[in-house]
N, C-alpha and C. Protein backbone atom coordinates (compact mmCIF):
# COMPACT_ATOMS: atom_id res chain seq x y z
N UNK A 1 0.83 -1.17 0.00
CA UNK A 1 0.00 0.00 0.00
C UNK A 1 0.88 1.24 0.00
N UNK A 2 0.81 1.92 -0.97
CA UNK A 2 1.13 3.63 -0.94
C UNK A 2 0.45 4.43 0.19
N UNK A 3 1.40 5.81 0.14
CA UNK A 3 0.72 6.59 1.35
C UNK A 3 -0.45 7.10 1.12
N UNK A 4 -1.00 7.58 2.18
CA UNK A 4 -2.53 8.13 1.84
C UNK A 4 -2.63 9.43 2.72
N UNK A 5 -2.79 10.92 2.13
CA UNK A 5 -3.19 11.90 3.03
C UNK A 5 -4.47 11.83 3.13
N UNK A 6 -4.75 12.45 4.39
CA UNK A 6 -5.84 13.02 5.16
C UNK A 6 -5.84 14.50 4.88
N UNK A 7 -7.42 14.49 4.39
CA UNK A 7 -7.34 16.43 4.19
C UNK A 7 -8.67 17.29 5.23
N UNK A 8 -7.99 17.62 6.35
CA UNK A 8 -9.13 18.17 7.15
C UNK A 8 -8.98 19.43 7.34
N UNK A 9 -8.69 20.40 6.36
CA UNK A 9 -8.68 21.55 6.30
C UNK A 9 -9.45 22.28 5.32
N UNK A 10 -10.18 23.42 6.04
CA UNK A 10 -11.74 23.98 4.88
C UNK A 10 -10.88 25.02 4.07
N UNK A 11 -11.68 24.75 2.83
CA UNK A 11 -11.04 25.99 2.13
C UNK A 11 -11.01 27.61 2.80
N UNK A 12 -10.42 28.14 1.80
CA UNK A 12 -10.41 29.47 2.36
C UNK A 12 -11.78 30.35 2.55
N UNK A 13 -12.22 31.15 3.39
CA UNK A 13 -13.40 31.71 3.23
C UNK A 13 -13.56 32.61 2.10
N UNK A 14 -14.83 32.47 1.16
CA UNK A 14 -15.01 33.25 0.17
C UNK A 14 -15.11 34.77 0.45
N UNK A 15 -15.07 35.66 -0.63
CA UNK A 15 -14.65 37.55 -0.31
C UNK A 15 -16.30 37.30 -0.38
N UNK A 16 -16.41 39.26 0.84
CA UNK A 16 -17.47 39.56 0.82
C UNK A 16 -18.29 39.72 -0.51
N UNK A 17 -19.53 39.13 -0.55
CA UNK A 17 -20.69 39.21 -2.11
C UNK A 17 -20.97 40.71 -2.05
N UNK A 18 -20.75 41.13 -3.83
CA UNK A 18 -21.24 42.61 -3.90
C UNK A 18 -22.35 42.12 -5.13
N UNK A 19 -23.23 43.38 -5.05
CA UNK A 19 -23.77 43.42 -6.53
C UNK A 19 -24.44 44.94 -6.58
N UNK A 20 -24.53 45.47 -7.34
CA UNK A 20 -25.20 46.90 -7.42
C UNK A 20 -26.40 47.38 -6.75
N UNK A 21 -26.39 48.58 -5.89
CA UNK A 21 -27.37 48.55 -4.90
C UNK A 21 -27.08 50.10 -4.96
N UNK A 22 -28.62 50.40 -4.81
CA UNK A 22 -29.78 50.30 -4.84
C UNK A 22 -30.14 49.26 -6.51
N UNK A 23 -30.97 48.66 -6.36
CA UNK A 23 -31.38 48.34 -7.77
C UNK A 23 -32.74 47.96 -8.18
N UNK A 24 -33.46 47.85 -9.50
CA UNK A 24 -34.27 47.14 -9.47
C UNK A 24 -34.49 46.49 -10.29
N UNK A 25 -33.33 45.52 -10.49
CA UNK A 25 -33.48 44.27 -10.55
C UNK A 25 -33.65 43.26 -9.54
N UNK A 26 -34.54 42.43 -9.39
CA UNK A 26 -35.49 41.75 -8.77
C UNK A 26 -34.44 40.42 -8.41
N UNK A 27 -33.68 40.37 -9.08
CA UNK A 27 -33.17 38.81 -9.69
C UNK A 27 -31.17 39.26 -9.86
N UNK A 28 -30.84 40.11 -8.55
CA UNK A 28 -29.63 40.55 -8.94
C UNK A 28 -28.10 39.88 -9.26
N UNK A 29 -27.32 39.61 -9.46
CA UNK A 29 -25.95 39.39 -9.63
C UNK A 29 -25.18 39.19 -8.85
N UNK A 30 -24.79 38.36 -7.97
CA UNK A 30 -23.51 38.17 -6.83
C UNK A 30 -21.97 38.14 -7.25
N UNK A 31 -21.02 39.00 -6.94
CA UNK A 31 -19.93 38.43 -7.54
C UNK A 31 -19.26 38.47 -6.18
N UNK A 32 -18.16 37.15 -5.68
CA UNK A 32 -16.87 37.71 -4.78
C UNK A 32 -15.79 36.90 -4.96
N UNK A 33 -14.72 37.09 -4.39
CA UNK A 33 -13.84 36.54 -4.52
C UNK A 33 -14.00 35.06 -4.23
N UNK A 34 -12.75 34.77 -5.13
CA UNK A 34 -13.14 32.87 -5.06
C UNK A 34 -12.22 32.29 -3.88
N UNK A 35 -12.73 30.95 -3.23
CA UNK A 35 -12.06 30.37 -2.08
C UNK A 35 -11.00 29.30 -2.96
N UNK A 36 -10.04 29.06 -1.85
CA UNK A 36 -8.93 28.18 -2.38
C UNK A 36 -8.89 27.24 -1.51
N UNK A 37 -8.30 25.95 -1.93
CA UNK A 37 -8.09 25.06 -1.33
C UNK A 37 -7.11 24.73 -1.76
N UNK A 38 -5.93 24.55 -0.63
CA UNK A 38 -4.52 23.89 -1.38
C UNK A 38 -4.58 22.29 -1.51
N UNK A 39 -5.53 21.54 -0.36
CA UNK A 39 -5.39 20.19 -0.39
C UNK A 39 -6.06 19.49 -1.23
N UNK A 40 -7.30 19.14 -1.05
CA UNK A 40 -8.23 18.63 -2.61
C UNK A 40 -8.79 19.42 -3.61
N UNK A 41 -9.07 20.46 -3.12
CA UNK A 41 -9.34 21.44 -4.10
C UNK A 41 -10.73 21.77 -3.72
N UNK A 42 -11.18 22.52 -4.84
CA UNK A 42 -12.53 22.83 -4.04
C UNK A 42 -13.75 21.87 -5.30
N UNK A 43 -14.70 21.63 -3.86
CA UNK A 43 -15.73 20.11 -5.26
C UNK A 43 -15.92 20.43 -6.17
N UNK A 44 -15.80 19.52 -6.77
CA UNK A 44 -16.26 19.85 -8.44
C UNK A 44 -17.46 20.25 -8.99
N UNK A 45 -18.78 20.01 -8.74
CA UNK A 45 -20.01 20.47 -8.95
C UNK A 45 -20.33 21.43 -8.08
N UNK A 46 -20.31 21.04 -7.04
CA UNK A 46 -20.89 22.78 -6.08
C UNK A 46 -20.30 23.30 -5.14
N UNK A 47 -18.89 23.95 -5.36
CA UNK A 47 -18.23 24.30 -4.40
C UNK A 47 -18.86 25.60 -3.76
N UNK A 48 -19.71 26.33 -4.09
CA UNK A 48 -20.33 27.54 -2.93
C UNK A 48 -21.38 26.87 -2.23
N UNK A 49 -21.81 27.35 -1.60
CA UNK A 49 -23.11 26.98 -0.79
C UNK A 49 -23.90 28.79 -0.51
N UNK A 50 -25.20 29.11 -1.14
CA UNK A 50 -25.28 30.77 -0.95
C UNK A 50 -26.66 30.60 -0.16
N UNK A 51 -26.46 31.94 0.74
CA UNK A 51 -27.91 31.84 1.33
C UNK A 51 -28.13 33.00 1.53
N UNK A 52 -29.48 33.40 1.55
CA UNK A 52 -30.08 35.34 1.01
C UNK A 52 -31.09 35.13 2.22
N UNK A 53 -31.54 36.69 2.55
CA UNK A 53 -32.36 36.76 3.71
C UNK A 53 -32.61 38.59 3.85
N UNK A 54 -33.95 38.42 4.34
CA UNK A 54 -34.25 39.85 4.64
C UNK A 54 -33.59 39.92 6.25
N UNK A 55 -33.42 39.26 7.16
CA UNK A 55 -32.54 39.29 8.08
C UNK A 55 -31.26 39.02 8.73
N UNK A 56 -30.55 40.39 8.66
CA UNK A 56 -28.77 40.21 8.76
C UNK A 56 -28.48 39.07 9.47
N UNK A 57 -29.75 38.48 10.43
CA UNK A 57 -28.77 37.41 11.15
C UNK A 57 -28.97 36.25 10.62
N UNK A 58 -30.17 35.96 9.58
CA UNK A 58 -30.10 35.07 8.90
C UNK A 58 -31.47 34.18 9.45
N UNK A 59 -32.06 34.55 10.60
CA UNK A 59 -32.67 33.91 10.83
C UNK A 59 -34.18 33.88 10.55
N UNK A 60 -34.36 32.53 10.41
CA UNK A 60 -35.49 32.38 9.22
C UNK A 60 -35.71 31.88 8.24
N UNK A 61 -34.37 31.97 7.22
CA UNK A 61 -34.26 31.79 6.10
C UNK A 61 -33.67 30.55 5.41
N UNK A 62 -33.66 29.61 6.10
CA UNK A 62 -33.41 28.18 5.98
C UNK A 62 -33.82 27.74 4.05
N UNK A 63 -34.92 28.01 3.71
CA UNK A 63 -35.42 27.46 2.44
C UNK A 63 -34.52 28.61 1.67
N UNK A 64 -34.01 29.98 1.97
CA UNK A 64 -33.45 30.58 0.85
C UNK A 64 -32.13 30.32 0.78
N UNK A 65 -31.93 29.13 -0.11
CA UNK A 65 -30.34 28.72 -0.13
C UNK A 65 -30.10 28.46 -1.68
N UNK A 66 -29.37 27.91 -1.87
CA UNK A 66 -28.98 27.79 -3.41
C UNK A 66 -27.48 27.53 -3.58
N UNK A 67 -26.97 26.96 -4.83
CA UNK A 67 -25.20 26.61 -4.99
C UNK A 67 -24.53 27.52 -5.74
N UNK A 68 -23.32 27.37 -6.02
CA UNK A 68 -23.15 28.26 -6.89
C UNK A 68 -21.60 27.41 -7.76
N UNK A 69 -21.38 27.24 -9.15
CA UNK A 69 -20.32 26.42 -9.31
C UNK A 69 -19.19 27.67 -9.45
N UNK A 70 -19.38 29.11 -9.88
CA UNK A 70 -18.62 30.01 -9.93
C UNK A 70 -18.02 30.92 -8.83
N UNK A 71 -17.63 32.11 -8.40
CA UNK A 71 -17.69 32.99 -7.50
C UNK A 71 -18.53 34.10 -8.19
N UNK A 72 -20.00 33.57 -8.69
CA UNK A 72 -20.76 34.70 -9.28
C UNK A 72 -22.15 33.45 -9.24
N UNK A 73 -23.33 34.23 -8.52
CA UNK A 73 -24.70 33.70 -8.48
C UNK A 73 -25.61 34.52 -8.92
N UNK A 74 -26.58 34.02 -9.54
CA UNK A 74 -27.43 35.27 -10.07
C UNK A 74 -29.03 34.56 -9.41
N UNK A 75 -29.77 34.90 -8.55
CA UNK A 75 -30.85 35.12 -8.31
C UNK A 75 -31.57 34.14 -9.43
N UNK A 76 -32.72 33.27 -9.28
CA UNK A 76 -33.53 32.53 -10.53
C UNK A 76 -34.99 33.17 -9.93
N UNK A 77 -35.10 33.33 -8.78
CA UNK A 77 -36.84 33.65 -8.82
C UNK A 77 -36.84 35.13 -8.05
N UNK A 78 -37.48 35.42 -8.37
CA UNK A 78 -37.63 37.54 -7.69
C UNK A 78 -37.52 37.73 -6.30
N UNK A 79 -36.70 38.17 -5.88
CA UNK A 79 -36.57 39.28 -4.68
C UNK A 79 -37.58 40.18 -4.19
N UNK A 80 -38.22 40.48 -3.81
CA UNK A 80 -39.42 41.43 -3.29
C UNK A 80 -38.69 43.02 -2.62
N UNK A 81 -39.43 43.62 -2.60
CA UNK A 81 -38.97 45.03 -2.63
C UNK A 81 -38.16 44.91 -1.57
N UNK A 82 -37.17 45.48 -0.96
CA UNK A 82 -36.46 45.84 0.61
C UNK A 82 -34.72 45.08 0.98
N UNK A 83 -34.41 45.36 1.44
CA UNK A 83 -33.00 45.09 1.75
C UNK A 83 -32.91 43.81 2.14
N UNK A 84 -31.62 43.38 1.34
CA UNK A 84 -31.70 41.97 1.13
C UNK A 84 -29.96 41.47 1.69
N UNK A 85 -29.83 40.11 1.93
CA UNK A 85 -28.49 40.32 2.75
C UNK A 85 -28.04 38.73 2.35
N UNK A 86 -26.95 38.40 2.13
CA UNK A 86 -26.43 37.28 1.46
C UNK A 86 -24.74 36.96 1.59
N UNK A 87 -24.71 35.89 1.82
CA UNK A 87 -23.39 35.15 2.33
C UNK A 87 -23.26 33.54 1.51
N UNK A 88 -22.39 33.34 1.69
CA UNK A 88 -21.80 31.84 1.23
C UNK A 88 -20.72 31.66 1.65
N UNK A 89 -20.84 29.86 1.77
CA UNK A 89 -19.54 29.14 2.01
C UNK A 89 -18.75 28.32 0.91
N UNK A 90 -18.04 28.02 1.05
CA UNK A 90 -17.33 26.90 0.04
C UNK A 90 -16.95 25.52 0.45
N UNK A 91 -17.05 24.87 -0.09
CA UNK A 91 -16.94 22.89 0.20
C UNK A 91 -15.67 22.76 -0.49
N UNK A 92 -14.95 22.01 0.03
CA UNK A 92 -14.00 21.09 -0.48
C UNK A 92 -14.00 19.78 -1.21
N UNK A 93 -13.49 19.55 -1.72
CA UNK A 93 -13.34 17.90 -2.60
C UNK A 93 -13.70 17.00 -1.85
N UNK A 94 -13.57 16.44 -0.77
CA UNK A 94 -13.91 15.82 0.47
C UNK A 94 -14.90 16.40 1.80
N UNK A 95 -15.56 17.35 1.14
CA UNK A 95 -16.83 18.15 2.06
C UNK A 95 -16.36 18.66 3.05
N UNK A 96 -15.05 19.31 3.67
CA UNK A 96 -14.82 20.23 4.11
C UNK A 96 -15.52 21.80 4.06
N UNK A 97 -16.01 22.38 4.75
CA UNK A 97 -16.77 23.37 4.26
C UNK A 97 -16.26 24.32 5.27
N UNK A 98 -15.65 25.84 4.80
CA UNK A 98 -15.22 27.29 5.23
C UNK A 98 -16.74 27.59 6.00
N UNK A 99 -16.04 28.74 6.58
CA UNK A 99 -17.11 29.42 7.67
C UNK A 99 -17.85 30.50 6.72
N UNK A 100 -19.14 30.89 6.87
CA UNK A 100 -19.74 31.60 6.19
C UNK A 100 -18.66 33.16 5.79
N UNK A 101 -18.70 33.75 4.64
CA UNK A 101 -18.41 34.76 3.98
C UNK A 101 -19.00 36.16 4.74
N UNK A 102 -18.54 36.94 5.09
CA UNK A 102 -19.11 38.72 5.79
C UNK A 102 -20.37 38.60 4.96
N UNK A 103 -21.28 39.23 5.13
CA UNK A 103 -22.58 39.83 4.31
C UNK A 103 -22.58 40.64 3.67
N UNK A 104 -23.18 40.70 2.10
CA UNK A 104 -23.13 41.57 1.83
C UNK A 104 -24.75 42.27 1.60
N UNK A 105 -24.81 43.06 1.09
CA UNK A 105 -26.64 43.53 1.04
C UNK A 105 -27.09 44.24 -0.46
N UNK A 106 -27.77 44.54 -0.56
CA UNK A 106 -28.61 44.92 -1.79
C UNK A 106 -30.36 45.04 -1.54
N UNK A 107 -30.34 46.77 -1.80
CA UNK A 107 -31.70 47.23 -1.46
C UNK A 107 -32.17 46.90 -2.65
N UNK A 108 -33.44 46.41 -3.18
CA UNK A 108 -34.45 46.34 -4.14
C UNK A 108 -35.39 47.07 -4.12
N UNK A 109 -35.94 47.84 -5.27
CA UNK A 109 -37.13 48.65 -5.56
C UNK A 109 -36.87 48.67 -6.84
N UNK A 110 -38.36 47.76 -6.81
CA UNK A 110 -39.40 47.99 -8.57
C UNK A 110 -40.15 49.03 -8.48
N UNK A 111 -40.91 49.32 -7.04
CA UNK A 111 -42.02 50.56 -7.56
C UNK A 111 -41.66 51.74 -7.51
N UNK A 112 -42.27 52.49 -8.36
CA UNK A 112 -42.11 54.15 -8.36
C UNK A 112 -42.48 54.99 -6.97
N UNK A 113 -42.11 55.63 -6.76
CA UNK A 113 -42.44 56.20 -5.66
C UNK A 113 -43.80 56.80 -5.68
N UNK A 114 -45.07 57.32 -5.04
CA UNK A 114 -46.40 57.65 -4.95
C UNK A 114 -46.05 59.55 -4.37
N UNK A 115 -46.35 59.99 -5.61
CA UNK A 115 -46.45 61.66 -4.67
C UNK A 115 -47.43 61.93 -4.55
N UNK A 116 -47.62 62.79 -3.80
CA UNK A 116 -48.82 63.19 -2.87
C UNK A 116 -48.34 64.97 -1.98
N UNK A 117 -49.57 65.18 -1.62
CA UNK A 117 -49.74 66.87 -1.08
C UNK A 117 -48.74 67.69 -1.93
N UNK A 118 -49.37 68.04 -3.48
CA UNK A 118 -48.46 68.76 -3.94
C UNK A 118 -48.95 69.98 -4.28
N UNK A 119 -48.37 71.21 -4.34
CA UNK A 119 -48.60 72.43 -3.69
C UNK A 119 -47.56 73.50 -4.24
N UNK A 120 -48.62 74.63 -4.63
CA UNK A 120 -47.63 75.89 -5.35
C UNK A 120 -48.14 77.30 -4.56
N UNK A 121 -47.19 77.82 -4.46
CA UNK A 121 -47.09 78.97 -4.37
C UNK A 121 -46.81 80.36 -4.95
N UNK A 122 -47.18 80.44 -6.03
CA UNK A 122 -47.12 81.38 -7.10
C UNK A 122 -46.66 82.88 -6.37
N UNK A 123 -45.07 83.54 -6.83
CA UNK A 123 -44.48 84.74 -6.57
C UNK A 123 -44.37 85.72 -7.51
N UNK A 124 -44.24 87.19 -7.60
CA UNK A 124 -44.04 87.71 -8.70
C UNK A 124 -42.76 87.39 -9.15
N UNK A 125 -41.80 86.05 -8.90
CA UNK A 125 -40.94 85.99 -9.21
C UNK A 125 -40.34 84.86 -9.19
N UNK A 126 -41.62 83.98 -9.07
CA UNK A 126 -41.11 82.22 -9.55
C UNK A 126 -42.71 81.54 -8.89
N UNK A 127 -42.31 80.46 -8.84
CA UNK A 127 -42.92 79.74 -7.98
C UNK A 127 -42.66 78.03 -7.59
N UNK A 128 -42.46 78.00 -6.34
CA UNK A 128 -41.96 77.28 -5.23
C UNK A 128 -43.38 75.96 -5.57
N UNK A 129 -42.37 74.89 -5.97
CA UNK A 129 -43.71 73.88 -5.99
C UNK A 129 -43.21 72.94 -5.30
N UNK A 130 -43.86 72.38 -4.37
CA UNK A 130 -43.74 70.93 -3.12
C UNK A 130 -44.61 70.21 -3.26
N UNK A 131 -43.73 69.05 -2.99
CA UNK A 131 -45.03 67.70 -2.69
C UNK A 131 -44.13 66.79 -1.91
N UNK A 132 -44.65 65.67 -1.15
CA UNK A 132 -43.90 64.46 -0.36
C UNK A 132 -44.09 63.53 -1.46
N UNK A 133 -43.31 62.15 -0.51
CA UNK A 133 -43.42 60.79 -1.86
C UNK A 133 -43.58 60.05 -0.56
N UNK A 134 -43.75 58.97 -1.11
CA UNK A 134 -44.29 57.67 0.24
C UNK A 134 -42.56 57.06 0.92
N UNK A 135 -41.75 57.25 -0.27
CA UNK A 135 -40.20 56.51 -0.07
C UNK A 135 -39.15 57.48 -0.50
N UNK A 136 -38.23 57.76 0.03
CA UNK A 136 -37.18 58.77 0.10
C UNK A 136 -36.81 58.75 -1.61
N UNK A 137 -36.79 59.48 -2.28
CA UNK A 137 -36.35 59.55 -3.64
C UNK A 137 -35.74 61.05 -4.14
N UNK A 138 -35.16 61.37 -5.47
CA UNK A 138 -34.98 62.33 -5.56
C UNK A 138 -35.65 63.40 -6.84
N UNK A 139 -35.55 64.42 -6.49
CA UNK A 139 -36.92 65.37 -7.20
C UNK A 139 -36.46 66.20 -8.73
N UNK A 140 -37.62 65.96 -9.47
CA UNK A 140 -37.56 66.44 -11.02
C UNK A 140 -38.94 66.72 -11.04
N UNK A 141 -38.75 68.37 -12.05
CA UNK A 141 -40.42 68.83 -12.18
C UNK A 141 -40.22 69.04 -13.37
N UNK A 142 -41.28 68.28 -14.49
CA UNK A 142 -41.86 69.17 -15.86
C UNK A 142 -42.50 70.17 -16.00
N UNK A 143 -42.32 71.20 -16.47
CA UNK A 143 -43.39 72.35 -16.67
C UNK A 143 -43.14 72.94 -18.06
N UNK A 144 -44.21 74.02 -18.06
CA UNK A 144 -44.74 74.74 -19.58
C UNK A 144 -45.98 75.38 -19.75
N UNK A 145 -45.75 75.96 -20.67
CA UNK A 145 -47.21 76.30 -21.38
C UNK A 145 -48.62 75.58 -21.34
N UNK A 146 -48.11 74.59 -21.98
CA UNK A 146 -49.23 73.31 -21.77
C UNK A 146 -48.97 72.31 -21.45
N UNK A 147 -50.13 71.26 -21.63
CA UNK A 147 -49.47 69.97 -20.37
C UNK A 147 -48.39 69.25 -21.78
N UNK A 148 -48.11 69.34 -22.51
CA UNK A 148 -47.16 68.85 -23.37
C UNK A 148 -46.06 69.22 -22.53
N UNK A 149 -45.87 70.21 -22.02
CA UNK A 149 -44.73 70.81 -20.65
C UNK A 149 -43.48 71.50 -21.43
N UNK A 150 -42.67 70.39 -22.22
CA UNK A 150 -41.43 71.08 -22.84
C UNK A 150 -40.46 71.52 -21.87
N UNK A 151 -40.31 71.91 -20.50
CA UNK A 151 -39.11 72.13 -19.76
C UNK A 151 -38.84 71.38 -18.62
N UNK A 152 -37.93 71.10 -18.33
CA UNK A 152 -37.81 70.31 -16.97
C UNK A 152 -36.33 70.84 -16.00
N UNK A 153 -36.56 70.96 -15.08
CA UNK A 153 -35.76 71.03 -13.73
C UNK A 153 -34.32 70.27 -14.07
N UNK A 154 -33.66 70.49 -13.82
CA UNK A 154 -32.48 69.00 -13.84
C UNK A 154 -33.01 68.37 -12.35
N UNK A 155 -32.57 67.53 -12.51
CA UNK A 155 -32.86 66.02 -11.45
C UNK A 155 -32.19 66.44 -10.11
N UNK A 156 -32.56 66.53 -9.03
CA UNK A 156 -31.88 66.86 -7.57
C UNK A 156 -31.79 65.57 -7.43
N UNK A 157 -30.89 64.96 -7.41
CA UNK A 157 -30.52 63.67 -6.92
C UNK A 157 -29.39 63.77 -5.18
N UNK A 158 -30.65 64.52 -4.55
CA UNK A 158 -30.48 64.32 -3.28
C UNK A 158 -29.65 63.13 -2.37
N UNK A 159 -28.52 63.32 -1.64
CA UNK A 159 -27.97 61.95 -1.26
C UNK A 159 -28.41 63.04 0.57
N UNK A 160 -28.56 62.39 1.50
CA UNK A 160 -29.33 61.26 0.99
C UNK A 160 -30.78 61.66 0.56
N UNK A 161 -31.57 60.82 0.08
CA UNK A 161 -32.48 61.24 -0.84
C UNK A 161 -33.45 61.64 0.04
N UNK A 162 -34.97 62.14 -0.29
CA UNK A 162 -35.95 63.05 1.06
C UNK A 162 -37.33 62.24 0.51
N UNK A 163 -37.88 62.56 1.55
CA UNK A 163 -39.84 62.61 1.13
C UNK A 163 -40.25 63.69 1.11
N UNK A 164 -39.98 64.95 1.30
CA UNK A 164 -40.22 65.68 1.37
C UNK A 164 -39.22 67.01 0.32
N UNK A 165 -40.05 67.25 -0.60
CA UNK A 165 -39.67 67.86 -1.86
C UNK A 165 -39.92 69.36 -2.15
N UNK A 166 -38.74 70.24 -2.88
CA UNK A 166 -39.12 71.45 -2.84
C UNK A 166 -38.39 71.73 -4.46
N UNK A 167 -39.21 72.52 -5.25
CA UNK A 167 -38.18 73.07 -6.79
C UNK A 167 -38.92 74.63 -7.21
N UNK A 168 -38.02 75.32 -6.98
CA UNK A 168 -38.49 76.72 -7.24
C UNK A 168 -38.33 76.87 -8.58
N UNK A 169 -39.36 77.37 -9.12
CA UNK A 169 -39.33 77.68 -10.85
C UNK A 169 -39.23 79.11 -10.94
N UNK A 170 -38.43 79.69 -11.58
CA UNK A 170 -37.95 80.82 -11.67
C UNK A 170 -37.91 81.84 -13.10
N UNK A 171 -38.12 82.68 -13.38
CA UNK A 171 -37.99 83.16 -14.94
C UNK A 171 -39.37 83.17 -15.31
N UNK A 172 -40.47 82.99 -14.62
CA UNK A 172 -41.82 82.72 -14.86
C UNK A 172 -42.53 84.20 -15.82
N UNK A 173 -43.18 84.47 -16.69
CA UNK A 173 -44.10 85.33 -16.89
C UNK A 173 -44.98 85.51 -16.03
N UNK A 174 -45.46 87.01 -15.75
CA UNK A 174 -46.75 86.92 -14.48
C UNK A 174 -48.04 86.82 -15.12
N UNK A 175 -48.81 86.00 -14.80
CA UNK A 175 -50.46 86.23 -14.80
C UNK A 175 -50.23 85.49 -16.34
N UNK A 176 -49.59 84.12 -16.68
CA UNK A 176 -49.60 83.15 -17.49
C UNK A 176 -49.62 81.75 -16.57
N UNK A 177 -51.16 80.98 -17.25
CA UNK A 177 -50.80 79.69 -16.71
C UNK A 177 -49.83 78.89 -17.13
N UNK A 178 -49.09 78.46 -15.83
CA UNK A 178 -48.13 76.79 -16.20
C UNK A 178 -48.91 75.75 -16.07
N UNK A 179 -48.35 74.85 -16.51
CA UNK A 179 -48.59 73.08 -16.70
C UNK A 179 -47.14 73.10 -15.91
N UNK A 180 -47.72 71.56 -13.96
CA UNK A 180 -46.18 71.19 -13.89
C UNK A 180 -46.87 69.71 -13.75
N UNK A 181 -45.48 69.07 -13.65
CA UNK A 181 -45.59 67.19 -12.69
C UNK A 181 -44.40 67.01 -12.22
């Protein structure tokens, strides 16, 4: 008989999972660094092990698991709106398995935001238009002549972003109606 090693050492722990966030894609992209194994290597069919959860500590989320043969997973069934949090391990050739990976997260939103209480104040020298939104976002107004509108605000892309919205229109003619949204 030839010698025989014993391999009881887990691969390396995989890099923290990123993927683009805020997003809304439903079904997002995992990429992190890949784990190594110097002794058997890492298994051949499913060396990640990934698991997603609306709670950082994970608990709960037993059925949201899934494999991964790359250091890149992509989501197969939809995510639901709200902050989402995801880790993996890696297996070895002989089922050694690393300690879970740091977390990483990814906010989701498909819906548009809902405005509401919106409100002008007409000056001889602009006018100040407000409204709230249901979810922190950032503010753009169309206006014009008619509701065809033709001008728009540039985009306040507020960090961090508000519910509560303000865009003064300025250069106005007096005692001409606008069209805004």
């Amino acid at each position: 008989l030839g010698p025989f090693y014993v391999d009881t050492t887990a691969p390396s722990v995989p890099g923290t999972p990123s993927t683009t966030t805020p997003t809304s894609d439903s079904t997002p992209t995992w990429s992190f660094t890949a784990s190594t194994d110097a002794s058997s290597g890492l298994h051949a069919t499913t060396p990640y092990s990934v698991q997603w959860c609306t709670d950082s500590g994970f608990t709960g989320c037993a059925a949201n698991t899934g494999t991964a043969t790359t250091n890149s997973f992509t989501h197969s069934t939809a995510l639901s709106d709200g902050t989402w949090y995801f880790k993996m391990k890696a297996k070895d050739a002989v089922l050694n398995e690393s300690n879970y990976s740091s977390n990483g997260s990814v906010l989701i939103d498909t819906a548009a935001p809902t405005v509401s209480s919106v409100a002008s104040s007409p000056t001889s020298s602009g006018a100040p238009i407000t409204w709230t939104t249901d979810e922190s976002s950032s503010s753009k107004l169309d206006y014009g002549l008619t509701n065809s509108y033709g001008n728009s605000t540039n985009e306040t892309d507020t960090s961090p972003r508000v519910t509560s919205h303000s865009v003064a229109l300025t250069g106005l003619v007096a005692c001409t109606t606008y069209h805004y949204r």
